[in-house]
Protein backbone atom coordinates (compact mmCIF):
# COMPACT_ATOMS: atom_id res chain seq x y z
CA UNK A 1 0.00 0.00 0.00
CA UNK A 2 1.12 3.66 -0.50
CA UNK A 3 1.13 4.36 2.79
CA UNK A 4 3.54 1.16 3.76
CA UNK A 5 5.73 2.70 1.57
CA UNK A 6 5.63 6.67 2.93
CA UNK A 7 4.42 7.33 -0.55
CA UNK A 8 7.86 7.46 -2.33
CA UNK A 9 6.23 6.89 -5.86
CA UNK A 10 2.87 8.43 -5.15
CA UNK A 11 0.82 11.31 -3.70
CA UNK A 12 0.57 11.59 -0.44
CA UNK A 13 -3.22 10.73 0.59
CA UNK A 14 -5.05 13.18 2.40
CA UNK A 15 -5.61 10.84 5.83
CA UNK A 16 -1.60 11.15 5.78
CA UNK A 17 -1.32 15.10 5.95
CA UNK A 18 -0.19 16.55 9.39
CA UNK A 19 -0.60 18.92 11.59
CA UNK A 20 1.85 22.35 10.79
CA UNK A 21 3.89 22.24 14.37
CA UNK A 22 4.79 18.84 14.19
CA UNK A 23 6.47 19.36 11.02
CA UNK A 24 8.01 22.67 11.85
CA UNK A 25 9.13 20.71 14.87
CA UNK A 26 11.20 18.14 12.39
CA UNK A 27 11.97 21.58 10.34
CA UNK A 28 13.55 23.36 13.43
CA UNK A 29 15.61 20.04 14.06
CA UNK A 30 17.09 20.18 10.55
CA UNK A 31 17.87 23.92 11.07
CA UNK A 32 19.03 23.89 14.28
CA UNK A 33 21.59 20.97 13.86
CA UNK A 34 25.45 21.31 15.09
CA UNK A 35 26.05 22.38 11.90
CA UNK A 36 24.34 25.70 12.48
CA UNK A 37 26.10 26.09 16.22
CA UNK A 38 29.51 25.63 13.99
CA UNK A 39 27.46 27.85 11.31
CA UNK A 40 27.35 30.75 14.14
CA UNK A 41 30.74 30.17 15.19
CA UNK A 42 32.11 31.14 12.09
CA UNK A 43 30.55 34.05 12.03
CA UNK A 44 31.44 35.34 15.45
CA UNK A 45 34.79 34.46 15.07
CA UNK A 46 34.74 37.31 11.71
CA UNK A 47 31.57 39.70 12.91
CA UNK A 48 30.62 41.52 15.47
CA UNK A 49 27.36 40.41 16.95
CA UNK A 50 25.38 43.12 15.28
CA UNK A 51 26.44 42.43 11.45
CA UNK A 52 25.84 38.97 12.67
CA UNK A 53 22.12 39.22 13.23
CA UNK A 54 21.81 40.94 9.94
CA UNK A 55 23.74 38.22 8.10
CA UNK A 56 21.35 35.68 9.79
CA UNK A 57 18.46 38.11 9.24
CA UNK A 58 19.17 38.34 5.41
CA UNK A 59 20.24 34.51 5.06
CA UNK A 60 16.96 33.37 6.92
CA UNK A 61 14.98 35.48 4.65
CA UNK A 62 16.54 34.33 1.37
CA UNK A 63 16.13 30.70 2.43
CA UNK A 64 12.45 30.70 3.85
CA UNK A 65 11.69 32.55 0.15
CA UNK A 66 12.61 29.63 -1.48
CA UNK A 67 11.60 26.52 0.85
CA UNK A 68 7.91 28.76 0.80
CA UNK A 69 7.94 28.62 -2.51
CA UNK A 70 9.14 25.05 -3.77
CA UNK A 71 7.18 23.68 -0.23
CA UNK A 72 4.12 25.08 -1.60
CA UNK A 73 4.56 23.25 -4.98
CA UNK A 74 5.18 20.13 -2.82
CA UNK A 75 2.08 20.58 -0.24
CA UNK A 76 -0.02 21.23 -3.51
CA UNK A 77 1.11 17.81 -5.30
CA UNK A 78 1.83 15.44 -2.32
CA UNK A 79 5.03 14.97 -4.21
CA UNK A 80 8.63 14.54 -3.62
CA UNK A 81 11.52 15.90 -5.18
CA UNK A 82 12.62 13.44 -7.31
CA UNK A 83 9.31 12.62 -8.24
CA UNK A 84 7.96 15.78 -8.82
CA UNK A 85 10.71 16.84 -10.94
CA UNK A 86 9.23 14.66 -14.35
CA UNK A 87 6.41 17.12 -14.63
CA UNK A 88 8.42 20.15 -13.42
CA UNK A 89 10.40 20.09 -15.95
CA UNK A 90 13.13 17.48 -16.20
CA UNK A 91 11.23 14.75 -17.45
CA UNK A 92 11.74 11.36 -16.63
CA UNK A 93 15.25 10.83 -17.61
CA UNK A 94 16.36 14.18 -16.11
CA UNK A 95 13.88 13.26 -13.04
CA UNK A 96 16.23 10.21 -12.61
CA UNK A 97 19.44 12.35 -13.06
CA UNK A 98 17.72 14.55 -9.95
CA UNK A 99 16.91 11.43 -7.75
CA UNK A 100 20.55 10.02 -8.30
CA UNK A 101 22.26 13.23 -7.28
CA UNK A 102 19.74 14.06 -4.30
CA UNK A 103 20.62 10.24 -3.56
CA UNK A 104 24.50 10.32 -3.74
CA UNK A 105 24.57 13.80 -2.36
CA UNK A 106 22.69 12.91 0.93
CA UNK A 107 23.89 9.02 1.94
CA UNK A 108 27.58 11.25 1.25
CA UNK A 109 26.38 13.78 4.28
CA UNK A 110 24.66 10.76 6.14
CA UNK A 111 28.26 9.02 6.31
CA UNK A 112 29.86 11.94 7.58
CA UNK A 113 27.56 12.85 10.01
CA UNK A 114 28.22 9.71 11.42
CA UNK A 115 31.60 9.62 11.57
CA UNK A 116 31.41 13.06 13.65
CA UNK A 117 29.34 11.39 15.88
CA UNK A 118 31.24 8.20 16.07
CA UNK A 119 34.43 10.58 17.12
CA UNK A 120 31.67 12.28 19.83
CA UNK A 121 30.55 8.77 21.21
CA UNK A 122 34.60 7.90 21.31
CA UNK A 123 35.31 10.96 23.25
CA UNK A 124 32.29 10.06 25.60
CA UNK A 125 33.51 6.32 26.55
CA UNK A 126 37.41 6.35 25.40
CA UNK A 127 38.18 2.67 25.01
CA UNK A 128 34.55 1.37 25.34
CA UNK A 129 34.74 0.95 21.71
CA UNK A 130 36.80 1.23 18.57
CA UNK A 131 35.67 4.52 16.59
CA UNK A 132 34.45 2.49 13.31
CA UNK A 133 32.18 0.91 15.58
CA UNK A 134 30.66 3.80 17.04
CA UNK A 135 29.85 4.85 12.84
CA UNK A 136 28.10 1.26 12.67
CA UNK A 137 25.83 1.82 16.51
CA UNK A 138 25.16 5.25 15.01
CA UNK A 139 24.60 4.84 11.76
CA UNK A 140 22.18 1.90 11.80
CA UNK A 141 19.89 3.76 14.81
CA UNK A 142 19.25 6.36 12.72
CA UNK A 143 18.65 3.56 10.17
CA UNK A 144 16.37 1.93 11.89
CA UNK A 145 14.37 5.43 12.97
CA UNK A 146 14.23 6.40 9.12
CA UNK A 147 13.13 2.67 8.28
CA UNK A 148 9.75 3.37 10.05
CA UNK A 149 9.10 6.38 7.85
CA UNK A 150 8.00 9.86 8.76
CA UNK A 151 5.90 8.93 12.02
CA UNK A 152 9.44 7.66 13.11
CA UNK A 153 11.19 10.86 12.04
CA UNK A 154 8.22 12.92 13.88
CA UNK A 155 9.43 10.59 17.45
CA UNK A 156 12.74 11.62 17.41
CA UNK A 157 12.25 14.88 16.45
CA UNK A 158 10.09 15.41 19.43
CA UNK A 159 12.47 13.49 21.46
CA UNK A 160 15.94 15.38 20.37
CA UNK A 161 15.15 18.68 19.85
CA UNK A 162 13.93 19.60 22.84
CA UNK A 163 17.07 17.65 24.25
CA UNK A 164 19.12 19.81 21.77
CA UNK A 165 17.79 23.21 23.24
CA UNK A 166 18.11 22.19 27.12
CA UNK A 167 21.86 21.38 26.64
CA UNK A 168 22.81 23.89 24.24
CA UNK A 169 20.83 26.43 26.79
CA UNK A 170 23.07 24.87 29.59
CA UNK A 171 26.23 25.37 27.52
CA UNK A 172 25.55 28.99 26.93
CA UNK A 173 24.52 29.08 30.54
CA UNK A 174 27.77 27.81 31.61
CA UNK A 175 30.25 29.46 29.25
CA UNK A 176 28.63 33.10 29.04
CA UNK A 177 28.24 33.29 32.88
CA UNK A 178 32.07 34.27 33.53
CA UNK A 179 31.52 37.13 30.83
CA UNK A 180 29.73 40.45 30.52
CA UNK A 181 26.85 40.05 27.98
CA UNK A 182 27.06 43.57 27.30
CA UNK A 183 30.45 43.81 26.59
CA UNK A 184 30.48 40.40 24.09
CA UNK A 185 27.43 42.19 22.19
CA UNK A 186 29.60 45.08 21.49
CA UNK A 187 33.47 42.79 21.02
CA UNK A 188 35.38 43.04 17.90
CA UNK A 189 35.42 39.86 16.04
CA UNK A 190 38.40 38.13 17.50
CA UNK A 191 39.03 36.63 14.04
CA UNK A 192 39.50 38.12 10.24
CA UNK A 193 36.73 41.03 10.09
CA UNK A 194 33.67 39.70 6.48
CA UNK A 195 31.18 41.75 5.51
CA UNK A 196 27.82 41.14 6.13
CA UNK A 197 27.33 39.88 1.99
CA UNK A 198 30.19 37.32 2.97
CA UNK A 199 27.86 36.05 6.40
CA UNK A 200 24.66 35.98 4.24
CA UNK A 201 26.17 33.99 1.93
CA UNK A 202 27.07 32.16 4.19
CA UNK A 203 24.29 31.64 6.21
CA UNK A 204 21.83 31.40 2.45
CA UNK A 205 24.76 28.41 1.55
CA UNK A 206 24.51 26.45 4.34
CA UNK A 207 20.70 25.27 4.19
CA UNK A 208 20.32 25.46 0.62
CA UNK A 209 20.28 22.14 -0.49
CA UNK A 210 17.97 20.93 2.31
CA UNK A 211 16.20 24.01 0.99
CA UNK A 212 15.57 22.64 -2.36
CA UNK A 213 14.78 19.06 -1.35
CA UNK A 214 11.92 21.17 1.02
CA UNK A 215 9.28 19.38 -0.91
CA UNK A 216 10.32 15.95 0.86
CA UNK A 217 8.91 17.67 3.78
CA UNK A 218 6.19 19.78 3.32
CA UNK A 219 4.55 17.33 1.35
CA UNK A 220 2.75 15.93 3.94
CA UNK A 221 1.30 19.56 4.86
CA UNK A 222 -2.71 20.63 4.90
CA UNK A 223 -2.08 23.82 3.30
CA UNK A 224 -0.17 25.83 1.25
CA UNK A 225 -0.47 28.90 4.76
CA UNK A 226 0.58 25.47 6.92
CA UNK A 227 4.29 25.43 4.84
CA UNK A 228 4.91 29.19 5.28
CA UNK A 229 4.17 29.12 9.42
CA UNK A 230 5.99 25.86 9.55
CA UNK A 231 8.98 27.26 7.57
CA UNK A 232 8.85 30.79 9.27
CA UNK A 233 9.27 28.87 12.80
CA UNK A 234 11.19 26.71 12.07
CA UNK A 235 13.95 28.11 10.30
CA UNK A 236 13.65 31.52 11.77
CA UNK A 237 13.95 29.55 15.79
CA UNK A 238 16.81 27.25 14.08
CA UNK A 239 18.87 30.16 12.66
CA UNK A 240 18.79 32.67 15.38
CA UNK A 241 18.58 30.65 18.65
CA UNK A 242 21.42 28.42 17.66
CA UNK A 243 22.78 30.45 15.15
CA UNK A 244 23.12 33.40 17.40
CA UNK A 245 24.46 31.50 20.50
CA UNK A 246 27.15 30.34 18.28
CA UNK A 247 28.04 33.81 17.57
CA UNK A 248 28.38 35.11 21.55
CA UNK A 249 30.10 31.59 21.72
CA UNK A 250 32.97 32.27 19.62
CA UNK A 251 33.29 36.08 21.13
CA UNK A 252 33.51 34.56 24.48
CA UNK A 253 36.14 31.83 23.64
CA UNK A 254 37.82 34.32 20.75
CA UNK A 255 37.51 30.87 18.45
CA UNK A 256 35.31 29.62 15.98
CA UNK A 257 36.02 26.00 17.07
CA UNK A 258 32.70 25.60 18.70
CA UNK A 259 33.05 22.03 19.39
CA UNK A 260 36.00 22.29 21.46
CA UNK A 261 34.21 25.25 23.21
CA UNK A 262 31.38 23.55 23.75
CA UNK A 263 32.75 19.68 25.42
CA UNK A 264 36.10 22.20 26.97
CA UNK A 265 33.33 23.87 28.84
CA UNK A 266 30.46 21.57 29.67
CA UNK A 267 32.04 17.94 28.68
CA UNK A 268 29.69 15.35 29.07
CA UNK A 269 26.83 17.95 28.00
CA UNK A 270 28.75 19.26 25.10
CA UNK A 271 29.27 15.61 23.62
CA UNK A 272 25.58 14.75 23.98
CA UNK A 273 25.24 18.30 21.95
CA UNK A 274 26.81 16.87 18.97
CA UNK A 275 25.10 13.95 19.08
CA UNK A 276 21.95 15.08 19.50
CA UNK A 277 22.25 17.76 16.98
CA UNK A 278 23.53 15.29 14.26
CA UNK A 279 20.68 13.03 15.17
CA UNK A 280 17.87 15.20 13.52
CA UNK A 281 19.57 16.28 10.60
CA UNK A 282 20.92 12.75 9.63
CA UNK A 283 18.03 10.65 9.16
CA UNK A 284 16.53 13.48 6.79
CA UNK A 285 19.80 12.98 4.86
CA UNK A 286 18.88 9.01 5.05
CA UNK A 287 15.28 10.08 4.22
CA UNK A 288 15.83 12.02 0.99
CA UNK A 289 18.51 9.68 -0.11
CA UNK A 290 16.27 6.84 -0.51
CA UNK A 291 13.75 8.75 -1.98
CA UNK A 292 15.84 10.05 -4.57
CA UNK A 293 17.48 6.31 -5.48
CA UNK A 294 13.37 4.81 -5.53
CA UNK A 295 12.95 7.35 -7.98
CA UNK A 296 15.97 7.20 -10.00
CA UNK A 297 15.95 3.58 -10.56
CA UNK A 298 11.94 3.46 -10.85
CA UNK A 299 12.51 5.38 -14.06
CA UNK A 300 16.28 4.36 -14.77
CA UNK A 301 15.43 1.19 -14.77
CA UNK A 302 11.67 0.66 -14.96
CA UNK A 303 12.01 -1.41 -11.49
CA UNK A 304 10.01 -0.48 -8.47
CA UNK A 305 12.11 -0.60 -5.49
CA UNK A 306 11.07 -0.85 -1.67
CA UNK A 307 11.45 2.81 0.57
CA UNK A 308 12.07 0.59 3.60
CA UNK A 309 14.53 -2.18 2.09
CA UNK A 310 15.69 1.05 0.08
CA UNK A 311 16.84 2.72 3.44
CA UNK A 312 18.06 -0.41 5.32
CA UNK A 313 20.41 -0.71 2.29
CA UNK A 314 21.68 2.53 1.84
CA UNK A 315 22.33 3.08 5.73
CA UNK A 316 23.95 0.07 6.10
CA UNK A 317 26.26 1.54 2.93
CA UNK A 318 26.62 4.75 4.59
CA UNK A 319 27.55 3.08 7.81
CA UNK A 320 30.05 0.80 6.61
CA UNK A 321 31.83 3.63 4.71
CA UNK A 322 31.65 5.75 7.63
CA UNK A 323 33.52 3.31 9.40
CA UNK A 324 35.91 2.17 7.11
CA UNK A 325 37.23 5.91 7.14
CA UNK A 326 36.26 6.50 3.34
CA UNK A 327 33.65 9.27 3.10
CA UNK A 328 36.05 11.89 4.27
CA UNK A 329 37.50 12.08 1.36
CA UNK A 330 34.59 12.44 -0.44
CA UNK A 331 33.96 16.01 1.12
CA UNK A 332 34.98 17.75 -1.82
CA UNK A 333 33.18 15.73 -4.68
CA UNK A 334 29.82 15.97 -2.63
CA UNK A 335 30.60 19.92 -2.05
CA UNK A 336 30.50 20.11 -6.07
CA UNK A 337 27.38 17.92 -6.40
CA UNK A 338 26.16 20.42 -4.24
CA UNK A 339 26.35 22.83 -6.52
CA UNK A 340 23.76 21.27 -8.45
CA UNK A 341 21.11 21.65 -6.53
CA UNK A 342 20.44 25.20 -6.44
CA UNK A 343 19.10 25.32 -10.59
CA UNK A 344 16.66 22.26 -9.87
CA UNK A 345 14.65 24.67 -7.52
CA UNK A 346 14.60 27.35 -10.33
CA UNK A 347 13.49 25.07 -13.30
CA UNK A 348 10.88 23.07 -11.12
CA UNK A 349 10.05 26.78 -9.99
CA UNK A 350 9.75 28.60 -13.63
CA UNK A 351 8.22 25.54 -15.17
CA UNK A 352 5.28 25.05 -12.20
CA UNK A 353 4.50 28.61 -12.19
CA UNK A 354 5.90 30.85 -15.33
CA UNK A 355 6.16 27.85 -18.38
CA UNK A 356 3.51 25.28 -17.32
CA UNK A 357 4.52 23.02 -20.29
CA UNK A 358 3.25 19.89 -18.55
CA UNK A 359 1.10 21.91 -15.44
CA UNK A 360 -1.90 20.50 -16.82
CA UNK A 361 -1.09 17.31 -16.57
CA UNK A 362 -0.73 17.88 -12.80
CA UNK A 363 -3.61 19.77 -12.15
CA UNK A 364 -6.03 17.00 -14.00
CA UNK A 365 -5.30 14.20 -11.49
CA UNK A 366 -4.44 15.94 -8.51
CA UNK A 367 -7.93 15.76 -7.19
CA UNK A 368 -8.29 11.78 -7.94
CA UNK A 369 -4.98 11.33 -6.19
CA UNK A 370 -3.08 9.81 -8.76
CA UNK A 371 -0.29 10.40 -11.02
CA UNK A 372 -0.48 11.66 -14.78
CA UNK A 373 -0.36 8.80 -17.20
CA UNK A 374 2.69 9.81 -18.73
CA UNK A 375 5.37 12.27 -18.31
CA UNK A 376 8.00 13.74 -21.07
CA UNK A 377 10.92 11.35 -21.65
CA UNK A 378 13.63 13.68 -22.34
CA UNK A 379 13.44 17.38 -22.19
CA UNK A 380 16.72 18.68 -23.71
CA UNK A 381 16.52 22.42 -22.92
CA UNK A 382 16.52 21.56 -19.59
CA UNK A 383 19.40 19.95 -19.26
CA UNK A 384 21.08 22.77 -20.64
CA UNK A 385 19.84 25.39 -18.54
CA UNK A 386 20.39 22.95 -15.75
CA UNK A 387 24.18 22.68 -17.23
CA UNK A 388 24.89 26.47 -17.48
CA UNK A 389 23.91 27.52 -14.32
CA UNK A 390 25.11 24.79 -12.23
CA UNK A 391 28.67 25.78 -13.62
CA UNK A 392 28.07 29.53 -12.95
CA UNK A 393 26.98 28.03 -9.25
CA UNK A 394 30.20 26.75 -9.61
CA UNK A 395 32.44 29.37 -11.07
CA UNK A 396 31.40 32.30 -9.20
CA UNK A 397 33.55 34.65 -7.03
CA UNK A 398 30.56 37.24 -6.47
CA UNK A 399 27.12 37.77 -4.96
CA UNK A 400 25.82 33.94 -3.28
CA UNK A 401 26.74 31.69 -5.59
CA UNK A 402 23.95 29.53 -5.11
CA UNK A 403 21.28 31.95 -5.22
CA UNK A 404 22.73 33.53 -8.35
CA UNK A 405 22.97 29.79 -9.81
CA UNK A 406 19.01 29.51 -8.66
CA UNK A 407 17.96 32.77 -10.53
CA UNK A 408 19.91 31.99 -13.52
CA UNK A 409 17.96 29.18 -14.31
CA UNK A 410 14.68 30.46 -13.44
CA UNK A 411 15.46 33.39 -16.38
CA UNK A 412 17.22 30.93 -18.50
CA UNK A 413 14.24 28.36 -18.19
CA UNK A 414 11.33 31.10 -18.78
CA UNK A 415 13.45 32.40 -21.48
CA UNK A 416 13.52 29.08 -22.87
CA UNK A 417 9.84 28.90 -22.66
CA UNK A 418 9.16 31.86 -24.33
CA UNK A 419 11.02 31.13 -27.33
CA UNK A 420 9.26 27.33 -27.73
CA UNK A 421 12.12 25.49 -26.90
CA UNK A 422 10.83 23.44 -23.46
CA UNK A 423 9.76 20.05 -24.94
CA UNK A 424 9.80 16.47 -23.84
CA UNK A 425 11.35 13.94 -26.90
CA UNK A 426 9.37 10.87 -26.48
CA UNK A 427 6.53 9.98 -23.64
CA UNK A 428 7.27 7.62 -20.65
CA UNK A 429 4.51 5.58 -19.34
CA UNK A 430 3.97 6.15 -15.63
CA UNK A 431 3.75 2.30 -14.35
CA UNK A 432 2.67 3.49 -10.58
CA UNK A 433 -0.58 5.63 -11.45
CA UNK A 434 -2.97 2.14 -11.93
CA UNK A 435 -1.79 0.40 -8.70
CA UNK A 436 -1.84 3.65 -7.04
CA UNK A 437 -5.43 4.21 -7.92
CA UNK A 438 -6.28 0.86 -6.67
CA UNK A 439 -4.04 1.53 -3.44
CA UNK A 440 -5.71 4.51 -2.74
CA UNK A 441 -8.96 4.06 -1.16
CA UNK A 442 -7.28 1.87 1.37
CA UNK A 443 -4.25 5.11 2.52
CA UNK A 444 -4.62 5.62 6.19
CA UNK A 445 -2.51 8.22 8.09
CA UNK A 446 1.33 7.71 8.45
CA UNK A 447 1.66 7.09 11.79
């Protein structure tokens, strides 16, 4: 049934939609991971707290633009990224191109994560344990959590983040208390001075892929108002609580090496911070990354494969690599994957709302709850535009790279339109929309 199965090649059913908090809940945990407190760190370390806030402030704006958008286009279709990306544009051999990259990308991040966490658990019991099998322990819980689907996700969201905010709350608590607030608020930067361009960039940079991939999420949202107070709270709490208490952090310590502030100061507390705050933004990587591989070889390869054994398999993957020490040197090839993420928000953006090539299609069988019947095979235009600005993502030394990667393509793409040249070579059949139908009447909530 589609519900078994988290809908990773349907719509999500209407029983399955949630309530807004809990989601912004799971949204606030992916924002408000360690990679934000090191995110805040940075920017202490090179800004005084008041350019800070207005990096944050410009960053958290520029993000929540685009997850409102592309989350809306999700919430409308009960679609996924991957998924939704053969009517949005790409068509189903670019769709599959999409799913592999969100796939690679993510179970890349998921390995890493878990290797940082593995080094936190090693730190925490020296000896207990060798460190590659701290990445297996780790690894496969979150495995397990993101085998159960998004009700499991929703537990442990509930369960770390409010774990997250007591100890990082007790960190600040214990490190700020022998300072003057007042006098950290108004500190140099004990580091290299950036602008406040440089910090948003930063701050835009660091969420933008989980930005694009938005969808994923929002999904399973009521209403296209639920996605925009979801994302508002959620990413506006994730940026400037933790973001911000990274920032007095590093003018307290004079370092942007939040971690060894953090378990220097509080120990025990600081390691169960990392841990903790690598939790919730792990199993989305896990999460996405199956979803992307179901959809990539659904249309790669005309097979449809199994979210759950999906997930088992690629965490075990993940794990295994983690622990065998050879992600981290992978960093670099998943930072320029990265960089192609940014122009598959823009065409999926142009096409739904400027081009509508293949809207229709969407909009006749969105109230039956199934798919369209077909989809466009190739589209070739596309590919370029999804080409060109990828490499200026890539290339360029001004503005936010991503963002400017993001608006090229949405110009390129409507451009594209305008002139005729958005269309699919040769019609795929979509093989899920008759058992889907049949599936549908029996949906119940994802709990």
């Amino acid at each position: 049934m589609a519900h078994a199965d988290d809908f990773a090649l349907s719509r999500v059913a209407p029983p399955a939609r949630r309530h807004w908090f809990g989601i912004a809940v799971q949204r606030f945990g992916q924002v408000s991971a360690l990679s934000q407190f090191l995110l805040g760190a940075t920017l202490g370390f090179s800004m005084t707290f008041g350019n800070a806030v207005l990096a944050f402030l410009f960053g958290s704006i520029i993000l929540e633009v685009i997850m409102c958008v592309v989350g809306m286009v999700g919430q409308r279709e009960g679609l996924n990224t991957a998924l939704l990306a053969r009517w949005t544009g790409f068509g189903e051999v670019g769709a599959s191109l999409v799913g592999l990259a969100i796939g690679i990308s993510l179970i890349g991040w998921f390995g890493i994560q878990s290797a940082i966490s593995a080094e936190s658990l090693d730190a925490l019991m020296p000896g207990a344990l060798p460190a590659w099998a701290w990445c297996l322990i780790f690894g496969l819980i979150v495995t397990a959590i993101v085998a159960v689907g998004f009700g499991g996700m929703q537990w442990l969201a509930n369960v770390t983040v409010p774990l997250f905010l007591a100890l990082v709350g007790w960190s600040i608590i214990s490190e700020l208390s022998r300072h003057s607030i007042g006098d950290l608020l108004a500190s140099p930067p004990p580091g290299p001075a950036i602008t406040v361009g440089q910090g948003t960039a930063v701050v835009a940079g660091g969420l933008i892929v989980g930005a694009i991939i938005t969808a994923d999420m929002t999904r399973f949202n009521r209403s296209a108002s639920d996605v925009v107070k979801q994302t508002v709270v959620g990413v506006t709490l994730g940026e400037f609580v933790i973001g911000l208490a990274g920032v007095l952090l590093a003018h307290a310590a004079g370092t942007g090496n939040i971690v060894a502030i953090v378990t220097s100061s509080v120990g025990l507390i600081g390691l169960l911070i990392v841990l903790t705050g690598t939790l919730k933004i792990n199993d989305w990587n896990l999460y996405s990354s199956s979803l992307g591989l179901v959809n990539f070889v659904s249309t790669a390869f005309r097979r449809d494969l199994h979210r759950v054994t999906t997930t088992i398999v690629l965490g075990v993957v993940g794990s295994v690599l983690a622990a065998a020490g050879i992600l981290g040197h992978f960093t670099d090839f998943l930072i320029v994957l990265g960089v192609a993420f940014p122009p598959i928000a823009g065409i999926m953006i142009a096409e739904y709302f400027i081009v509508k090539q293949w809207r229709a299609d969407l909009d006749a069988t969105r109230a039956l709850g199934t798919l369209p019947a077909t989809a466009p095979r190739l589209v070739p235009a596309t590919l370029v535009v999804w080409a060109i600005s990828g490499a200026v993502g890539y290339f360029a030394t001004w503005g936010i790279p991503s963002i400017t990667s993001l608006v090229l393509s949405v110009v390129l793409y409507t451009i594209a339109g305008k002139l005729g040249l958005i269309r699919g070579i040769g019609i795929a059949n979509t093989r899920t929309a008759d058992a889907l139908a049949d599936a549908l009447p029996e949906s119940q909530p994802v709990r």
